[in-house]
C-alpha atoms as a PDB file:
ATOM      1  CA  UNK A   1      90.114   1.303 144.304  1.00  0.00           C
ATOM      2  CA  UNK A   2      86.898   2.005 146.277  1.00  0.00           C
ATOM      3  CA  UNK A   3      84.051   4.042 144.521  1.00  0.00           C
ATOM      4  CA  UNK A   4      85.978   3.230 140.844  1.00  0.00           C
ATOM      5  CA  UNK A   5      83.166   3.214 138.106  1.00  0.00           C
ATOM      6  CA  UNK A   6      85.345   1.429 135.716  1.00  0.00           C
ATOM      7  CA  UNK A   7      88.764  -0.026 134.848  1.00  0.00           C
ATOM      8  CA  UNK A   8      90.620   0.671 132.029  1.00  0.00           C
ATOM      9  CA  UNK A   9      92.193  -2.309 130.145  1.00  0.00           C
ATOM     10  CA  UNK A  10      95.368  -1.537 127.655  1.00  0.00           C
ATOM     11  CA  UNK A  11      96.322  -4.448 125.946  1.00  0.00           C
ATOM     12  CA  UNK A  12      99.455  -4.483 123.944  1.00  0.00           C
ATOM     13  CA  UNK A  13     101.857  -7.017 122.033  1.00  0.00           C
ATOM     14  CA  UNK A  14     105.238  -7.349 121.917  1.00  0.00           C
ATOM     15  CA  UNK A  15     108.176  -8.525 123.525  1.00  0.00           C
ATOM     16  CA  UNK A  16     108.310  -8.710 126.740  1.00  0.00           C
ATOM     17  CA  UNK A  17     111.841  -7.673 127.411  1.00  0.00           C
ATOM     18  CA  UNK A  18     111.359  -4.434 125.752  1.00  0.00           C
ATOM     19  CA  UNK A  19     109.777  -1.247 126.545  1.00  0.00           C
ATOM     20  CA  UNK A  20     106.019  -0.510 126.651  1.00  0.00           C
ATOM     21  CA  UNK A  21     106.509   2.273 124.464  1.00  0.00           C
ATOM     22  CA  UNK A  22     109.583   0.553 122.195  1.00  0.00           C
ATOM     23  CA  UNK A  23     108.297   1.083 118.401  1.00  0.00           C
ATOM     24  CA  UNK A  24     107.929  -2.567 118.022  1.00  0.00           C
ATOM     25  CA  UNK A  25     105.112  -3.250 120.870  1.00  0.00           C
ATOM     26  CA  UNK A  26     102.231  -2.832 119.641  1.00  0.00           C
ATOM     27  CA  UNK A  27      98.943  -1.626 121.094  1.00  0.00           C
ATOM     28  CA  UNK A  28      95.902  -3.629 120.280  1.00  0.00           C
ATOM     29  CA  UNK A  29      92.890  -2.251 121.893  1.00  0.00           C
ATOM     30  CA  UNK A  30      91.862   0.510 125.412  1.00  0.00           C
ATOM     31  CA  UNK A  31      88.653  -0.642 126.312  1.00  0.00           C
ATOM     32  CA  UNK A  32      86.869   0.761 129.604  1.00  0.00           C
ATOM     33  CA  UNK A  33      84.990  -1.741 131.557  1.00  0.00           C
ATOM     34  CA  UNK A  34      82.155  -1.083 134.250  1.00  0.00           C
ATOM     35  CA  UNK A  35      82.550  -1.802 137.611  1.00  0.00           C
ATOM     36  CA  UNK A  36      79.854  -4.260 139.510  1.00  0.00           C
ATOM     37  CA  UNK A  37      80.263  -2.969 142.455  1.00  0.00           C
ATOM     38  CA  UNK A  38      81.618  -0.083 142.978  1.00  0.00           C
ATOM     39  CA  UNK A  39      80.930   0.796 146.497  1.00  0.00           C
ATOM     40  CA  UNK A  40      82.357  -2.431 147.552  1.00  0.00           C
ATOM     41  CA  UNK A  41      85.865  -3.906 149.017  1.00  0.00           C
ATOM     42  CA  UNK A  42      88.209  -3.750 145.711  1.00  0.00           C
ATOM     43  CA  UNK A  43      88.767  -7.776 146.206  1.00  0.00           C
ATOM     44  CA  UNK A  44      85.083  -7.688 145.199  1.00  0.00           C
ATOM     45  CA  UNK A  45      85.334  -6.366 141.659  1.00  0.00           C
ATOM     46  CA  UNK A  46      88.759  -8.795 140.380  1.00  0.00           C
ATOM     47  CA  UNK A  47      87.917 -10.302 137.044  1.00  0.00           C
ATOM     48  CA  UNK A  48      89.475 -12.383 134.857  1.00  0.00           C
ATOM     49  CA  UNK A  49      90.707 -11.278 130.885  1.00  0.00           C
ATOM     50  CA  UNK A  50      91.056 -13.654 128.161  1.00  0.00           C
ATOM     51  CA  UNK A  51      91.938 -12.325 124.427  1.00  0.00           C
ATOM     52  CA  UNK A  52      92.897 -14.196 121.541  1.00  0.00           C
ATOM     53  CA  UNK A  53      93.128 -14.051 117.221  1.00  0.00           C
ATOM     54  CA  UNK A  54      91.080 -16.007 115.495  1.00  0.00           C
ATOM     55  CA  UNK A  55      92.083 -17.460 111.695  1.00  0.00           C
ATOM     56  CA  UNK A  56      90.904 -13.745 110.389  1.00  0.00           C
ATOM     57  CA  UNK A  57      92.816 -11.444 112.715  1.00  0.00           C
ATOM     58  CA  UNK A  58      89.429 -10.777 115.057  1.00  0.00           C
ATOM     59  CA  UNK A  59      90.815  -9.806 118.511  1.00  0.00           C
ATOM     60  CA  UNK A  60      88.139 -11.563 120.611  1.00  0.00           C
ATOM     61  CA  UNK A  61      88.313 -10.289 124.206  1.00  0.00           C
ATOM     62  CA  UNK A  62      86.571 -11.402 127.344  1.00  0.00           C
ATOM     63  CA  UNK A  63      86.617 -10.343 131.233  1.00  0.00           C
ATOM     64  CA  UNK A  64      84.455 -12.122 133.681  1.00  0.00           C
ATOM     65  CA  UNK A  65      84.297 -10.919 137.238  1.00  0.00           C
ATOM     66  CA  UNK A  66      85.767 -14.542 139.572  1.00  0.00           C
ATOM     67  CA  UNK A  67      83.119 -14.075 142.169  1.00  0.00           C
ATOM     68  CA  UNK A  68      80.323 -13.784 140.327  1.00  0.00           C
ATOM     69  CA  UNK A  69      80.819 -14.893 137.090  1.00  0.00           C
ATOM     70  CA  UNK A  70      79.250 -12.137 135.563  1.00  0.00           C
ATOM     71  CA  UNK A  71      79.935 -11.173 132.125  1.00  0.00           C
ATOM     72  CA  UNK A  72      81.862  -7.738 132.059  1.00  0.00           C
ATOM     73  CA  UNK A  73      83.129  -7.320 128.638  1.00  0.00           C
ATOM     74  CA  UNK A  74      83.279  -9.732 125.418  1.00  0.00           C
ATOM     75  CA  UNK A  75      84.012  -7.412 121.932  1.00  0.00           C
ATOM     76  CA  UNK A  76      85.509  -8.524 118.862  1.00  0.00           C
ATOM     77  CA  UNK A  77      87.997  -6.081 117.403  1.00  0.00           C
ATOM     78  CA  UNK A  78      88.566  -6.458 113.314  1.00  0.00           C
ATOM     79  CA  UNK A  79      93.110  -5.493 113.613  1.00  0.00           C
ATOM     80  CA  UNK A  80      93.384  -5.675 110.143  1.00  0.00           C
ATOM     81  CA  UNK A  81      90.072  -3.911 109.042  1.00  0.00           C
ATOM     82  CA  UNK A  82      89.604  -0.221 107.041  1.00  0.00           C
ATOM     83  CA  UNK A  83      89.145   1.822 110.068  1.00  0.00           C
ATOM     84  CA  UNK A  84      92.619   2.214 111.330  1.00  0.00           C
ATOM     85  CA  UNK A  85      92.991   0.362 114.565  1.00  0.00           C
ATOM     86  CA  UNK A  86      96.083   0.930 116.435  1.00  0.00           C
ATOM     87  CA  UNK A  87      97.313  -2.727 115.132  1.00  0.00           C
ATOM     88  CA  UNK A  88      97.241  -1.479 111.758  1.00  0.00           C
ATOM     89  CA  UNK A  89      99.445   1.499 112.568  1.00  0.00           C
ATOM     90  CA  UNK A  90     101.439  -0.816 114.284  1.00  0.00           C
ATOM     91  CA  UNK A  91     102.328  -2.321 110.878  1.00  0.00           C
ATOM     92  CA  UNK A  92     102.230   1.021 109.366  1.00  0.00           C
ATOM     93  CA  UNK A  93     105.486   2.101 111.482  1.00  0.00           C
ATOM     94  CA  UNK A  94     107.046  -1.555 110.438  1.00  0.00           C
ATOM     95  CA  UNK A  95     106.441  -1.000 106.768  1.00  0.00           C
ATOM     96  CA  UNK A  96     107.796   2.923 107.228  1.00  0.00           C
ATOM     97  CA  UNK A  97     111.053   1.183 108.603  1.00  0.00           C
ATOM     98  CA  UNK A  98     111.078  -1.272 106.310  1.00  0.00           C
ATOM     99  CA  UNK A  99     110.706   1.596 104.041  1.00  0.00           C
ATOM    100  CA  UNK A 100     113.848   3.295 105.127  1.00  0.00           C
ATOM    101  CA  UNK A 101     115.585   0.631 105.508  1.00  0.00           C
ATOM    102  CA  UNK A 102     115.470  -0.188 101.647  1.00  0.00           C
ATOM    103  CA  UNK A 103     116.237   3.334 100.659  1.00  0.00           C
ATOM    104  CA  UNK A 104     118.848   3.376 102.898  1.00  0.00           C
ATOM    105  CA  UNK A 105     120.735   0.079 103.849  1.00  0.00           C
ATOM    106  CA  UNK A 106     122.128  -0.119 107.237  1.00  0.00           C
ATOM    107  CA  UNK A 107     126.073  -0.014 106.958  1.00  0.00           C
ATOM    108  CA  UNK A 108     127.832  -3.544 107.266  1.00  0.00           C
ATOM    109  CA  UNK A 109     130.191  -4.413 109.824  1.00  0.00           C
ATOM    110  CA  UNK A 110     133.872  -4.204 107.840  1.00  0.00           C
ATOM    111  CA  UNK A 111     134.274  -8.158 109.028  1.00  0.00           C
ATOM    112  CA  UNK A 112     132.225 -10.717 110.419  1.00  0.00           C
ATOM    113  CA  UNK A 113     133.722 -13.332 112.450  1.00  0.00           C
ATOM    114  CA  UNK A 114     133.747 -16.589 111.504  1.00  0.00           C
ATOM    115  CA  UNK A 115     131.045 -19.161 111.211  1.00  0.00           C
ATOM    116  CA  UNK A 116     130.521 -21.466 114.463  1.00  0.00           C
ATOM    117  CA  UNK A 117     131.436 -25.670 113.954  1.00  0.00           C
ATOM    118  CA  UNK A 118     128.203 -27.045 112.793  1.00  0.00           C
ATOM    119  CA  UNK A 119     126.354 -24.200 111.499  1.00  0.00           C
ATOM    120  CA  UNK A 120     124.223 -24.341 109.021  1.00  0.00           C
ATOM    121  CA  UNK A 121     126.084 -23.835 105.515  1.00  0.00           C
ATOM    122  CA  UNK A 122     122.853 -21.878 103.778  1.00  0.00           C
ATOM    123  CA  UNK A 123     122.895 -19.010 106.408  1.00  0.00           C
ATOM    124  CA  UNK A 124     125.965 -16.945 104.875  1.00  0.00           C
ATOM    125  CA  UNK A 125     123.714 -17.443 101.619  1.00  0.00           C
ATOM    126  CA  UNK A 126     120.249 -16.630 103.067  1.00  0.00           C
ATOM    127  CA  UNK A 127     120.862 -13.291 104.992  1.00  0.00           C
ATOM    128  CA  UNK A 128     122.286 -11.924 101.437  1.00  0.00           C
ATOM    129  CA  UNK A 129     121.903  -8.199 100.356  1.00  0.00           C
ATOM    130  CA  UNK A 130     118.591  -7.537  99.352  1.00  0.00           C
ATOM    131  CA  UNK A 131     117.963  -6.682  95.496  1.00  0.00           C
ATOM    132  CA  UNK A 132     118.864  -3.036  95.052  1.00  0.00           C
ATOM    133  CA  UNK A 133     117.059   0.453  95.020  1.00  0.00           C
ATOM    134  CA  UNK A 134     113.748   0.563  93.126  1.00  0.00           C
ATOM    135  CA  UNK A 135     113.488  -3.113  93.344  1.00  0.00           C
ATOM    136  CA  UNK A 136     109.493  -4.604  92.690  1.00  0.00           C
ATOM    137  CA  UNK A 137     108.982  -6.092  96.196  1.00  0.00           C
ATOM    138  CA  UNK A 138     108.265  -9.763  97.366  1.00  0.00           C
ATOM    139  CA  UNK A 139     106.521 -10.585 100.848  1.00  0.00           C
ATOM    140  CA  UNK A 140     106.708 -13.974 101.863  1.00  0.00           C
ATOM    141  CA  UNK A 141     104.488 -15.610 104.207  1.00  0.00           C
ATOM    142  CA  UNK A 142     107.012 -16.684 106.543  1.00  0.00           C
ATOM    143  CA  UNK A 143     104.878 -18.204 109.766  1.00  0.00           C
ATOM    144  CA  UNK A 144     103.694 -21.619 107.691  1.00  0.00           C
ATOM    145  CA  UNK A 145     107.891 -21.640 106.874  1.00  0.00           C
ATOM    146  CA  UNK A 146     109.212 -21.405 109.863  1.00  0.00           C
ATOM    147  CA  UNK A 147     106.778 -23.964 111.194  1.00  0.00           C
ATOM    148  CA  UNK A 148     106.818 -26.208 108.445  1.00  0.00           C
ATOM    149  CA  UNK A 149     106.651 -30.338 109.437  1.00  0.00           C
ATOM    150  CA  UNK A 150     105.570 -29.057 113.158  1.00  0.00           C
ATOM    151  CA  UNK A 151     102.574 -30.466 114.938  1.00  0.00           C
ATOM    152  CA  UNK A 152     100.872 -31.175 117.871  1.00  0.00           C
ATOM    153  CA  UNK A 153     102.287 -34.047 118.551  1.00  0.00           C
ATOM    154  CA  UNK A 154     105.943 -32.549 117.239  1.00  0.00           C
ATOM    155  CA  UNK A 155     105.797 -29.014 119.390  1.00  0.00           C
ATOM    156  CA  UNK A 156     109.289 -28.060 118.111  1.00  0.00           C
ATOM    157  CA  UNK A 157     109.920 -24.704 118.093  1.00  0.00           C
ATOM    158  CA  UNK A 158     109.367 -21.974 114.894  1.00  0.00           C
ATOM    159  CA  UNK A 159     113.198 -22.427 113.279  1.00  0.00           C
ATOM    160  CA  UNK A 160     114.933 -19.721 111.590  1.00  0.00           C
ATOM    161  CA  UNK A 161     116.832 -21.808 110.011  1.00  0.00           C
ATOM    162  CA  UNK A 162     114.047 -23.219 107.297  1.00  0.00           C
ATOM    163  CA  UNK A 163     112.785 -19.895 106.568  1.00  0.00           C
ATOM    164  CA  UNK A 164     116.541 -19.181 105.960  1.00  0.00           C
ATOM    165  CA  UNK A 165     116.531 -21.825 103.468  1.00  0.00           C
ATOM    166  CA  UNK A 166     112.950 -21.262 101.647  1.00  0.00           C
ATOM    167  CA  UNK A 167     114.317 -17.447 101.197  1.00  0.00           C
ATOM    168  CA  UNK A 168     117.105 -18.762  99.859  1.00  0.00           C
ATOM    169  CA  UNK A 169     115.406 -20.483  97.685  1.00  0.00           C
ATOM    170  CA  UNK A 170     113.007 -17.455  96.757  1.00  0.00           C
ATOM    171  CA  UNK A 171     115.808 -15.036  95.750  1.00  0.00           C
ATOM    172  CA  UNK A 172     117.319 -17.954  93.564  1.00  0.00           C
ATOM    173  CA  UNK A 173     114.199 -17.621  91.408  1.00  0.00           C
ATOM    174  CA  UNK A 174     113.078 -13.886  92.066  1.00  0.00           C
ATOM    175  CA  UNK A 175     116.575 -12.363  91.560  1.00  0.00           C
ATOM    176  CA  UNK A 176     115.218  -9.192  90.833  1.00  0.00           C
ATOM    177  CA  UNK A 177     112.849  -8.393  93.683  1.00  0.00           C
ATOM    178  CA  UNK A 178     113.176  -6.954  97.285  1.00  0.00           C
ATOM    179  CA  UNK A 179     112.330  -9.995  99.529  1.00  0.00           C
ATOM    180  CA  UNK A 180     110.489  -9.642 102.919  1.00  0.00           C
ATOM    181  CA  UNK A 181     109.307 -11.771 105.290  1.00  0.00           C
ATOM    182  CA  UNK A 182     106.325 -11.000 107.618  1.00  0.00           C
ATOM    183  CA  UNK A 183     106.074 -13.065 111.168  1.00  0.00           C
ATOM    184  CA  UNK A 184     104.000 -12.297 113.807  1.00  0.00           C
ATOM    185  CA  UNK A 185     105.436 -11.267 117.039  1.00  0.00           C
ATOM    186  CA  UNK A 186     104.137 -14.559 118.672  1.00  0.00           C
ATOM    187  CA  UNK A 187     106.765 -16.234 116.741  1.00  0.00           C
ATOM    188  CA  UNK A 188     109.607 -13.951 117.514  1.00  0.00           C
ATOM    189  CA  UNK A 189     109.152 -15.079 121.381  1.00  0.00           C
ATOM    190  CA  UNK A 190     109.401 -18.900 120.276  1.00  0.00           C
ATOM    191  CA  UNK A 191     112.305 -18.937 118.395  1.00  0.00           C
ATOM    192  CA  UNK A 192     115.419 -20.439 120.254  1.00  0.00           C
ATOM    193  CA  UNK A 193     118.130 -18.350 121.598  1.00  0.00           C
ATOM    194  CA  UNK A 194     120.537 -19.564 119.435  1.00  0.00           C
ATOM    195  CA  UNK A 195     118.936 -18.126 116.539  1.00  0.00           C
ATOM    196  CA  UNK A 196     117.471 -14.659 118.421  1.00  0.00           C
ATOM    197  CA  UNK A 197     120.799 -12.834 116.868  1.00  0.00           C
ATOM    198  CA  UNK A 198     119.988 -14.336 113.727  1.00  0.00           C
ATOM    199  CA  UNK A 199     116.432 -13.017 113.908  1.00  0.00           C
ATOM    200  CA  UNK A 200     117.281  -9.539 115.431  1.00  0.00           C
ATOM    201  CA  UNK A 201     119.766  -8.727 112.894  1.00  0.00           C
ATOM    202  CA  UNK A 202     117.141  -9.780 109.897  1.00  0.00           C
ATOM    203  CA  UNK A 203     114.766  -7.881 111.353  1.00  0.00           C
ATOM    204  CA  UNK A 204     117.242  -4.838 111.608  1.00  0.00           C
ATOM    205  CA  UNK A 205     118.297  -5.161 107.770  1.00  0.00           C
ATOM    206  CA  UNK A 206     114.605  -5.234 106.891  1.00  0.00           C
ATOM    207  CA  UNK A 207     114.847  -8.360 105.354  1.00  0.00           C
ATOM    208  CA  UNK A 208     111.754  -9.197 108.046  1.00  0.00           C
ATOM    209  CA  UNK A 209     109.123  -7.498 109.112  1.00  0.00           C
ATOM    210  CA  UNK A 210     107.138  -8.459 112.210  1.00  0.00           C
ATOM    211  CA  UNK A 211     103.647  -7.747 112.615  1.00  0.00           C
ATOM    212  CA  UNK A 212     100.980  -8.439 116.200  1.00  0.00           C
ATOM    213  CA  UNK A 213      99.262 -10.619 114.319  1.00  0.00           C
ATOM    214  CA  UNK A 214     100.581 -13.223 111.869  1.00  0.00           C
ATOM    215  CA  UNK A 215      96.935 -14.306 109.856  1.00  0.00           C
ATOM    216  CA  UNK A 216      96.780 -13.762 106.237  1.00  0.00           C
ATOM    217  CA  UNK A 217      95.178 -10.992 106.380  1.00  0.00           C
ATOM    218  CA  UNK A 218      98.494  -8.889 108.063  1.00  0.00           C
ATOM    219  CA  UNK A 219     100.254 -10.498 104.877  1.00  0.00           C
ATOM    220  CA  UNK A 220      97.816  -9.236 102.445  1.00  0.00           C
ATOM    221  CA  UNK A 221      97.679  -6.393 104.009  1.00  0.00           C
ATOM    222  CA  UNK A 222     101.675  -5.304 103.913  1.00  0.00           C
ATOM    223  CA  UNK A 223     101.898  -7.165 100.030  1.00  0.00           C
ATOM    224  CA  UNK A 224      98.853  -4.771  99.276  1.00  0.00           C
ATOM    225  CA  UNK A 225     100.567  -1.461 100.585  1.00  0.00           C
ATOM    226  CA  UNK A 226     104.627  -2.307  98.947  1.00  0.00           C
ATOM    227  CA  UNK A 227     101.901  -4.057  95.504  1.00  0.00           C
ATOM    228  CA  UNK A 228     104.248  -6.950  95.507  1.00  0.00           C
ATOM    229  CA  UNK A 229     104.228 -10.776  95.076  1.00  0.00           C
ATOM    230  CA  UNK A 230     103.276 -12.588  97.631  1.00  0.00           C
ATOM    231  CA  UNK A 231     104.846 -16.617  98.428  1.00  0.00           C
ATOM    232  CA  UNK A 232     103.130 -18.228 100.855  1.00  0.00           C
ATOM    233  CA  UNK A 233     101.796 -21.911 101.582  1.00  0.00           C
ATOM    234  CA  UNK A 234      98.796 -21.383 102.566  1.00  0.00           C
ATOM    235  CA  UNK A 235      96.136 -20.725  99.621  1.00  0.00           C
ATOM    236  CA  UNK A 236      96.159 -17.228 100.265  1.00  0.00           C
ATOM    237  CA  UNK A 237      93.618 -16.796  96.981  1.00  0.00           C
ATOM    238  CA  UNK A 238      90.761 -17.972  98.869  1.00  0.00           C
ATOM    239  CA  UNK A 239      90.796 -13.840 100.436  1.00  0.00           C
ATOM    240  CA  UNK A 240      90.159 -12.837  96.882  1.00  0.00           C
ATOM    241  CA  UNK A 241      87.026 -11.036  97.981  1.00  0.00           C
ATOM    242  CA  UNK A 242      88.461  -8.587 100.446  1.00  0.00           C
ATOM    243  CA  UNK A 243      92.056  -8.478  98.749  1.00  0.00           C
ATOM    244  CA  UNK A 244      90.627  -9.283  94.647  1.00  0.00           C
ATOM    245  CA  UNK A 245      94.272  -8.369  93.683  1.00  0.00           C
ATOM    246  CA  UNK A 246      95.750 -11.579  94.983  1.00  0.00           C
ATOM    247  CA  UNK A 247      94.001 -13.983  92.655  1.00  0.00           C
ATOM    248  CA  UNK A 248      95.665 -11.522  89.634  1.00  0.00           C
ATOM    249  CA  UNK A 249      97.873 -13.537  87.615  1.00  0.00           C
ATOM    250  CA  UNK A 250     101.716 -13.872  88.695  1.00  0.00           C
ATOM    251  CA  UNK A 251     100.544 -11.874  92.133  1.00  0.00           C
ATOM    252  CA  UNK A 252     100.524 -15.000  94.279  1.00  0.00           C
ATOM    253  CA  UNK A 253     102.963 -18.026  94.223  1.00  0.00           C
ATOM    254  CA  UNK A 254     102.245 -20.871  96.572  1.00  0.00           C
ATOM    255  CA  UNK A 255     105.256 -22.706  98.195  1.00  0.00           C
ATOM    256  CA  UNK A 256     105.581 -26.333  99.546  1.00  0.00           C
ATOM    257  CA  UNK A 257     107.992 -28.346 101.229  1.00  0.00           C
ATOM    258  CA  UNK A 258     108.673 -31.407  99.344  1.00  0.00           C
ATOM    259  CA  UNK A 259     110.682 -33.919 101.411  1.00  0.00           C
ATOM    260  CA  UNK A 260     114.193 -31.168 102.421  1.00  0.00           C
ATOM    261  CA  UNK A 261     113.320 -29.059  99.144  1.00  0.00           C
ATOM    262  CA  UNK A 262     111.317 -26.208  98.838  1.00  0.00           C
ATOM    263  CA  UNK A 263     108.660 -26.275  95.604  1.00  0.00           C
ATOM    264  CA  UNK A 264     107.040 -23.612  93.673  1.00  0.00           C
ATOM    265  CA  UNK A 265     103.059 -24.349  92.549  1.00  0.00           C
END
C-alpha cells in the first residue's frame, strides 16, 4: 500500500492443512520491518524473506528488498531461550496436553479392525498403553530415529515405522516409565501418507509430542519441565552447561542402531 511505513511479518509453523489459529501451529516471531520507500509504487518496496534453525534452535531471519538489494531485516531469535518466546509457549500448550492426556487417557475404540497384508508386525506392539498414572516420565529423541540410515545421497523419507520399533524397544527396558517422543513439526509434513494415521493417532494418545523446532535444545527443554530420562542418539551431554542436569547419572541414555537392532550405550 502507498504511504505504508512498514510491513508487518508473522511467521508461524505448522501444518499447512490446518488452521492458523489450530493449537498445534505455532507462532515463531511478529517483527515490523521499515519501508524504503514509502511514497513510492507498492511494486517498489517487494522484498524477499528467508528464515531458518540453526543446530541450537536460533531462528535466523532475513528480508532483502529484490530491487535494490538492500538489507531490510536480519535478527536472530533464541526459540528455546529463558525469556518466553511464543515458540516456547508453543511447547508449553503441547506439554499441557500431553499433560492431560496422561491424567486422563483418551477412551479406546471397543475394536480395531484388522491389520492390513504386509504390515509391519511391531506396530500392534509399539503404539501400547503407556505406563500408568504417576509414572516417572521418559522423552525420547525421536528425529535422529525416525531418520536413522538416511542421507543425502539416500533422501528417504522420516519413517514411523523405526521409531515404532526403537520405542518398542525402550518400553521393553523402561517398563515402568511414561514414554514420549518429541519431533519437530518439519518431520510431521515428511512422513508418508500411509503412516499420517499412524502419526495422528500417536500424537492424539500423547505418546508424541511435536514441537516447531526439533534441535536438542526443544528435547532438553520438555525432559527438563516432565524431570525425566532422556534416550536419544545424539550426545545430548555435550549441552551440560545450559541443561547441567543431563550429564547427572542415569538422566541420559544414548541409543544406536546396530545393523536392524536398536542398542543402549
Amino acid at each position: 500500500m502507498r504511504g505504508a511505513s512498514k510491513v508487518v511479518l508473522e511467521i508461524v509453523e505448522g501444518d499447512g492443512e490446518r488452521a492458523a489459529d489450530d493449537e498445534r501451529t505455532f507462532p515463531l516471531a511478529r517483527l515490523e520491518l521499515p519501508v524504503p520507500q514509502p511514497n513510492a509504487e507498492p511494486s517498489s518496496n517487494v522484498f524477499d524473506v528467508d528464515y531458518h534453525y540453526d543446530r541450537s534452535g536460533i531462528l535466523k531471519v532475513h528480508a532483502t528488498a529484490r530491487h535494490t538489494g538492500t538489507v531490510m531485516l536480519d535478527e536472530e531469535l533464541d526459540c528455546f531461550g529463558p525469556d518466553g518466546t511464543p515458540i516456547a509457549q508453543g511447547a508449553d500448550r503441547e506439554l499441557e496436553r500431553l499433560l492431560r492426556r496422561i491424567d486422563e487417557p483418551a477412551p479406546r475404540p471397543a475394536s480395531s479392525a484388522p491389520p492390513e497384508t504386509g504390515a509391519s508386525r511391531t506396530e500392534p506392539e509399539t503404539w501400547e498403553e503407556p505406563a500408568g498414572e504417576g509414572a516417572p516420565a521418559l522423552v525420547v529423541d525421536g528425529r535422529g530415529i525416525m531418520t536413522a540410515g538416511r542421507s543425502a545421497a539416500s533422501p528417504r523419507p522420516p519413517s514411523m515405522r523405526l521409531l515404532g520399533s526403537a520405542l518398542h524397544e525402550i518400553r521393553r527396558r523402561y517398563a515402568q516409565h511414561h514414554v514420549v517422543a518429541v519431533i519437530g513439526t518439519d518431520l510431521v509434513d515428511l512422513v508418508e501418507y500411509d503412516e499420517q494415521e499412524l502419526l495422528e493417532r500417536a500424537v492424539q494418545e500423547g505418546l508424541i509430542v511435536t514441537v516447531p523446532s526439533a534441535s536438542p535444545q526443544a528435547v532438553l527443554s520438555v525432559a527438563q519441565q516432565l524431570n525425566a530420562v532422556v534416550v536419544s542418539m545424539d550426545d545430548l551431554r555435550r549441552l551440560r552447561l545450559p541443561y547441567p542436569w543431563a550429564a547427572e547419572k542415569e538422566r541420559f541414555v544414548k541409543l544406536a542402531r546396530v545393523e536392524r537392532h536398536w542398542v543402549f550405550t
